[in-house]
Protein backbone atom coordinates (compact mmCIF):
# COMPACT_ATOMS: atom_id res chain seq x y z
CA UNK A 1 24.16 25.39 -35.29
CA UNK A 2 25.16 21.65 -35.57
CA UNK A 3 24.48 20.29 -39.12
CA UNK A 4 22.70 17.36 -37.18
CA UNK A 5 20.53 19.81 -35.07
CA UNK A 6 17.47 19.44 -38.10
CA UNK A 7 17.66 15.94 -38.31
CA UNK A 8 14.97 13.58 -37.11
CA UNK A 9 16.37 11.22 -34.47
CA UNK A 10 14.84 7.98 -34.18
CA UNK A 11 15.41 6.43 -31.23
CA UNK A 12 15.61 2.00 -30.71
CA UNK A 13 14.45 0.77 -27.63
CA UNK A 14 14.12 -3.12 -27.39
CA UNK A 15 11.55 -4.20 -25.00
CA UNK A 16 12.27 -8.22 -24.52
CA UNK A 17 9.29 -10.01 -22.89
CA UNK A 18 7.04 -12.01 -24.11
CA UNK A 19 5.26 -12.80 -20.71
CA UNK A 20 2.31 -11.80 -21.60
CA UNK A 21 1.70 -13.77 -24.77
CA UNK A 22 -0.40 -17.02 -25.49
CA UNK A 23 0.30 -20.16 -27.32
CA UNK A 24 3.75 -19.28 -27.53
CA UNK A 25 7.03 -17.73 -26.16
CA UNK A 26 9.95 -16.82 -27.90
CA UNK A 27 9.08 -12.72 -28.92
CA UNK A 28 11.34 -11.62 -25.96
CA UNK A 29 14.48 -12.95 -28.20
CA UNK A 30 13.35 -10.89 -31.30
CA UNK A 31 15.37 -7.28 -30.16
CA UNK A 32 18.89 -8.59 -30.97
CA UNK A 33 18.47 -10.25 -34.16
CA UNK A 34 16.34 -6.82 -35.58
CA UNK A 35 19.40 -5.44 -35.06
CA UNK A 36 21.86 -7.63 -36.29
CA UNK A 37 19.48 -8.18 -39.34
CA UNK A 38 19.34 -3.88 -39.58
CA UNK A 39 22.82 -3.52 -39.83
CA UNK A 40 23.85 -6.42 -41.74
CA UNK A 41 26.16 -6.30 -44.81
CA UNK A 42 23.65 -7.84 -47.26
CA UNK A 43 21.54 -4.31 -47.07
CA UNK A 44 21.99 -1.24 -46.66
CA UNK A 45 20.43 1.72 -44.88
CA UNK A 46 18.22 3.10 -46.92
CA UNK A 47 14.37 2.84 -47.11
CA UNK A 48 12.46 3.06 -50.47
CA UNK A 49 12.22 6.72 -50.56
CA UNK A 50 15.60 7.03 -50.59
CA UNK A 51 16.24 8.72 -46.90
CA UNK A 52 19.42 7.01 -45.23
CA UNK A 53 19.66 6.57 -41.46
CA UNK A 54 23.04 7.90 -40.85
CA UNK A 55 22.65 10.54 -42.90
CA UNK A 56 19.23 12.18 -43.22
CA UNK A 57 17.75 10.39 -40.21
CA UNK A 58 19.39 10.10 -37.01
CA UNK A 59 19.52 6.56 -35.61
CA UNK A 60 20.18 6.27 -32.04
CA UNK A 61 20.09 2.79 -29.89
CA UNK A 62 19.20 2.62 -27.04
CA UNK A 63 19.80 -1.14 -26.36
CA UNK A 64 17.13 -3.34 -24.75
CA UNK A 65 15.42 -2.12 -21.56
CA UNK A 66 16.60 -4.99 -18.33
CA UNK A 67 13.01 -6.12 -18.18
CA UNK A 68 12.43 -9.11 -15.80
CA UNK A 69 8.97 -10.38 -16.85
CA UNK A 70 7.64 -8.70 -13.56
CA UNK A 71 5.14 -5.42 -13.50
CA UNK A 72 7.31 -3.26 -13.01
CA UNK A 73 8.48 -3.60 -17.02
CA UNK A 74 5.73 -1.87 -17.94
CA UNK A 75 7.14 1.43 -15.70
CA UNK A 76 10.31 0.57 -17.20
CA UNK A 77 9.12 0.59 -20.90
CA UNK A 78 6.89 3.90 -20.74
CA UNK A 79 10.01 5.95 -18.49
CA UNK A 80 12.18 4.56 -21.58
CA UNK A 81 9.77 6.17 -24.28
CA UNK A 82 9.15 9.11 -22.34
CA UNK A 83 13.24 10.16 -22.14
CA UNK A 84 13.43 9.45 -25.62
CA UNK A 85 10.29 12.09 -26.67
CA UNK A 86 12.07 14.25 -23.91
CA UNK A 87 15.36 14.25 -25.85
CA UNK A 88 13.63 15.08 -28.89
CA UNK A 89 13.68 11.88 -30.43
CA UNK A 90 10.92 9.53 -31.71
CA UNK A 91 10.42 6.37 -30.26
CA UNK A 92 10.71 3.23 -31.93
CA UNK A 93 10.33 0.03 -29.84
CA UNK A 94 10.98 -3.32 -30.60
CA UNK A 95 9.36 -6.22 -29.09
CA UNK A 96 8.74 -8.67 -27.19
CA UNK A 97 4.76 -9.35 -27.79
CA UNK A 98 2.19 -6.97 -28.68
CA UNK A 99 1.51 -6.48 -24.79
CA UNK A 100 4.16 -3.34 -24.77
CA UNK A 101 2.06 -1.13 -27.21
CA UNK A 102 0.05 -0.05 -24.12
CA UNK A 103 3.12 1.12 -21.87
CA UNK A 104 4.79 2.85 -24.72
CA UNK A 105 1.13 4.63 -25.28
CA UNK A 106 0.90 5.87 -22.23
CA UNK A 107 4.24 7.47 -22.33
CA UNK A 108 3.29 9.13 -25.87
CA UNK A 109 -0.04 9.92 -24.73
CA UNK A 110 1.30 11.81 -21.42
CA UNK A 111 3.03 14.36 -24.25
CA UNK A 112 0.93 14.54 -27.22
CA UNK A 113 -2.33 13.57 -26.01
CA UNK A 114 -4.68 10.83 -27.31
CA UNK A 115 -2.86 10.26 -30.90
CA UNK A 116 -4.39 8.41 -33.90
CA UNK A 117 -2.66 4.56 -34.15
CA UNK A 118 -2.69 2.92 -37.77
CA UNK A 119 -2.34 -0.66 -36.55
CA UNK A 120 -1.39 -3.88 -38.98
CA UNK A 121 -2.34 -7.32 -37.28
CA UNK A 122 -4.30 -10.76 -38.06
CA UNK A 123 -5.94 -10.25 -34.61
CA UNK A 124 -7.35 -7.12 -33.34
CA UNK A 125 -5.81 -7.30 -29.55
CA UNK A 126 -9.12 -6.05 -27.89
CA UNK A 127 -9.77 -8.93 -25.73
CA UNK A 128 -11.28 -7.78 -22.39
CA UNK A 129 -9.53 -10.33 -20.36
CA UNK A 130 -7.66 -13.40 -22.22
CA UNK A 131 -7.40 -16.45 -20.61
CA UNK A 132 -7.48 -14.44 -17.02
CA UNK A 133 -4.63 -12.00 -17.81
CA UNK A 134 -5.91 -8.46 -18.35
CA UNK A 135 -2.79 -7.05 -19.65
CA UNK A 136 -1.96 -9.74 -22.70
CA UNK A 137 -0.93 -9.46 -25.66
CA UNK A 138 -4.39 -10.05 -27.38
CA UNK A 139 -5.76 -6.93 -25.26
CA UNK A 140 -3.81 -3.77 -25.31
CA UNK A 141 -5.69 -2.30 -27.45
CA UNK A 142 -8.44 -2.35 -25.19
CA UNK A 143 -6.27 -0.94 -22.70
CA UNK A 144 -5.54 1.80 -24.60
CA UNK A 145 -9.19 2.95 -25.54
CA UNK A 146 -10.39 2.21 -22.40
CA UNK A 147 -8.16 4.65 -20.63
CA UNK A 148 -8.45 6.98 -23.56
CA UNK A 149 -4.89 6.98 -25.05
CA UNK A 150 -5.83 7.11 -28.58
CA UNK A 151 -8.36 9.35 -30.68
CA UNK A 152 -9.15 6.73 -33.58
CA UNK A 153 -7.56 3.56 -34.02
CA UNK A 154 -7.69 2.13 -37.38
CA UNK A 155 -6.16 -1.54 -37.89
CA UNK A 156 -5.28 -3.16 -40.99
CA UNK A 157 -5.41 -6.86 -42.11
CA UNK A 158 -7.68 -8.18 -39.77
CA UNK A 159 -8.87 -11.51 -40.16
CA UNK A 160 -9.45 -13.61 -36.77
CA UNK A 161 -12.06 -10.97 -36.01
CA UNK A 162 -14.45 -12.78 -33.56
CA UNK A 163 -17.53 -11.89 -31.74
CA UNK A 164 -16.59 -10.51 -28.62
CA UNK A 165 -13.85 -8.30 -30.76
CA UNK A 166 -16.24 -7.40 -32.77
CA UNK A 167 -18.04 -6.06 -30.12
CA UNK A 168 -15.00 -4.98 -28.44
CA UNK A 169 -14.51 -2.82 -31.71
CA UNK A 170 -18.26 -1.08 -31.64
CA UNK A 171 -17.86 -0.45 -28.13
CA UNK A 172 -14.72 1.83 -28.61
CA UNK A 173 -15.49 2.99 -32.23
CA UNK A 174 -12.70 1.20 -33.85
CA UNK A 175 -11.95 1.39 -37.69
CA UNK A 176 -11.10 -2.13 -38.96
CA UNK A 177 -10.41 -2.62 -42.33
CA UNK A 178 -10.16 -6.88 -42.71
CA UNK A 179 -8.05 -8.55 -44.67
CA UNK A 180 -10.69 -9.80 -47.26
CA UNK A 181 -11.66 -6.29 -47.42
CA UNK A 182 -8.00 -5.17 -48.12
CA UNK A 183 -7.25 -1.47 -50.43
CA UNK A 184 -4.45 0.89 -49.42
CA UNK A 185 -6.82 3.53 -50.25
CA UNK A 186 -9.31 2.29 -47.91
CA UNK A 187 -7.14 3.19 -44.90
CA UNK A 188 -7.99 6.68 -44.03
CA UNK A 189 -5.38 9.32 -44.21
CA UNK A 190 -4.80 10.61 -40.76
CA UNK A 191 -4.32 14.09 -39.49
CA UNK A 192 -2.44 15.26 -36.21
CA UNK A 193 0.26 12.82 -34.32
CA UNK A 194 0.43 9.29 -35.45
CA UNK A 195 1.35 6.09 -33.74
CA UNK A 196 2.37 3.05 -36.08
CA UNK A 197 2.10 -0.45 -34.34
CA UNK A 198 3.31 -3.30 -36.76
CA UNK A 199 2.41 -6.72 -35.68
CA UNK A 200 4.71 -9.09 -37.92
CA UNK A 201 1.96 -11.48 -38.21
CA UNK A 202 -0.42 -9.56 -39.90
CA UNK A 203 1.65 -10.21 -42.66
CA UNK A 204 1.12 -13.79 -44.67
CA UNK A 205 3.10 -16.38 -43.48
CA UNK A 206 4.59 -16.38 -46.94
CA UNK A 207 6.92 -13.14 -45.61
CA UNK A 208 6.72 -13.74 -42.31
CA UNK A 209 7.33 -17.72 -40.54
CA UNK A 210 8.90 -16.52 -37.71
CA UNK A 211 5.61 -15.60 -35.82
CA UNK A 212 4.14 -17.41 -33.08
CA UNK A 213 0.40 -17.35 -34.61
CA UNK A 214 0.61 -18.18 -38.49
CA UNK A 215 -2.35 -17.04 -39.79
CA UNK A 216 -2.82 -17.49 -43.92
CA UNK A 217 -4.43 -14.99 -45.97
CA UNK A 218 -2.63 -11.65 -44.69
CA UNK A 219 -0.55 -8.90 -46.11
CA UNK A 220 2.18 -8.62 -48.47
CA UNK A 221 4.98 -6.61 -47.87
CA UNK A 222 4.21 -4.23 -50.80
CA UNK A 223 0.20 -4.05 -49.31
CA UNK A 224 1.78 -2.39 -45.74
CA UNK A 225 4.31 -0.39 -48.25
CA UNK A 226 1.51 0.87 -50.25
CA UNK A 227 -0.37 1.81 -46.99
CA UNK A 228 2.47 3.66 -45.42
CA UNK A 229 3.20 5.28 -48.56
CA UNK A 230 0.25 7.42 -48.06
CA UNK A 231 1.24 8.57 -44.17
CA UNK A 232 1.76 12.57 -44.64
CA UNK A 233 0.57 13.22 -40.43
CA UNK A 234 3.75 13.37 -38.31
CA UNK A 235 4.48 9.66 -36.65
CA UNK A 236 5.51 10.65 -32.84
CA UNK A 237 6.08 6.76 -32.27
CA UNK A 238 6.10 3.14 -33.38
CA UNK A 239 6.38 -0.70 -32.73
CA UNK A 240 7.42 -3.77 -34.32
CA UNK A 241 6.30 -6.37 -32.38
CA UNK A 242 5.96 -9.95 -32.14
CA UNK A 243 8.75 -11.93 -34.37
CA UNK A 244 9.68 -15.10 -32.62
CA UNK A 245 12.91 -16.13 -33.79
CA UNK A 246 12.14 -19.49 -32.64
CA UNK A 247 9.77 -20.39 -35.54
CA UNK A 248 11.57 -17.80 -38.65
CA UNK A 249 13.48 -19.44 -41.42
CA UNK A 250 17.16 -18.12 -42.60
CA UNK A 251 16.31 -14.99 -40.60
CA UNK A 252 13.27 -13.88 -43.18
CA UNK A 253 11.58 -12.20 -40.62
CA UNK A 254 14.31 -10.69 -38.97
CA UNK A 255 15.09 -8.92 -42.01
CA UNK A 256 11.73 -7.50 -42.82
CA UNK A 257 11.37 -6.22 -39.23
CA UNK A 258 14.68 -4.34 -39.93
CA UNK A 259 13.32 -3.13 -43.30
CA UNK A 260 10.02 -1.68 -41.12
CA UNK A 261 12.70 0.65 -38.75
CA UNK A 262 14.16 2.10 -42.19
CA UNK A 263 10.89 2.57 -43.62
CA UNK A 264 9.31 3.71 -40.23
CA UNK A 265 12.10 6.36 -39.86
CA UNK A 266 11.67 7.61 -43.67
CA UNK A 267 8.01 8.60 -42.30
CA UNK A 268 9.35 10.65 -39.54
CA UNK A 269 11.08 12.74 -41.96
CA UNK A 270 8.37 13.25 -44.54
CA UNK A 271 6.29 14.24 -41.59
CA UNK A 272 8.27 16.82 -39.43
């Protein structure tokens, strides 16, 4: 058998677009400079566990999808998630704004069935309909409940929570645990096949000024380390989504995304 055989493969798949976002553009750069930022010679490639990707984890890339800000990228994004979980590999996807978690969803979804998301964010994305577009980036998660795609969401480091989302969030039984609220051990442990959405912005500006929506009073890095920290259920997918080179300074945002795929990936092996 071939030594790599047992490995778990994770598998990159950049998603650049940003048509769907408000306020500002720029996310649909953010694929290439994860990358560069990943594989830079200031790091290396191991996460805090100690797991390598290389050497205990299998990283494959699968470059960025030839989106065209058209609806058809949506097709393009969930065929691209559902060859990787056909080749046995879990995917990772890279934004591009938060509007992609509800393609890649519906790919996982279509294999594992509704799957429980731990989602970090400022804003909770469960708009109805913002600012007349149905499918933006403030709204997949209502996508997503509405057509059944998850079995709990819980999200993490809310704190632009609103009264519609609010009642967004009691109409589809969401778990939000806001920001001035925060505890890693108030975030439930899940059981059964994860999905892992990481909005860069729910972190503080502090860690994180290349967003488009700086929002002060968030995360640290070490509050979404703690969190993950305590993931034992198997993680079948992820995103990183929403770093706008446009606005980061001496790529600090760049490099934390990159330290989320190593960290992301260390899961996947804990959890097979």
């Amino acid at each position: 058998m071939n030594e790599t055989s047992n490995k778990p493969r994770i598998r990159l798949i950049g998603a650049p677009t940003d048509c769907h976002s408000s306020f500002l553009r720029g996310a649909a750069a953010a694929p290439p400079l994860i990358r560069q930022a990943l594989y830079s010679d200031h790091s290396n490639m191991a996460a805090e566990s100690g797991a390598e990707l290389g050497l205990d984890i299998i990283l494959e890339d699968a470059g960025d999808l030839p989106l065209r800000e058209e609806e058809r990228d949506a097709d393009l994004i969930t065929a691209a998630v559902a060859e990787a979980i056909a080749a046995g590999a879990v995917p990772l996807v890279l934004g591009g704004d938060h509007s992609i978690s509800f393609p890649v969803l519906e790919a996982i979804a279509a294999t594992h069935g509704p799957v429980n998301i731990l989602h970090f964010d400022a804003h909770p994305d469960l708009y109805d309909d913002f600012e007349g577009d149905p499918r933006s980036h403030a709204s997949p998660f209502a996508r997503i409940m509405e057509r059944g795609l998850a079995s709990r969401l819980v999200q993490v480091g809310i704190r632009t929570l609103n009264r519609h989302c609010r009642e967004q969030a009691e109409r589809f039984g969401v778990e939000i645990i806001e920001m001035r609220h925060f505890a890693a051990d108030r975030v439930p442990r899940f059981e059964g096949p994860l999905y892992i959405s990481i909005d860069m912005d729910g972190f503080d500006p502090a860690f994180t000024p290349g967003v488009s929506h700086h929002e002060p009073g968030g995360l640290s890095v070490r509050d979404v380390l703690a969190v993950l920290d305590r993931v034992e259920a198997p993680v079948v997918g992820a995103d990183i989504v929403e770093y706008n080179p446009s606005r980061d300074i001496n790529g600090m945002t760049a490099v934390l995304a990159a330290k989320m795929i190593k960290e992301i990936a260390s899961l996947c092996a804990r959890g097979r």
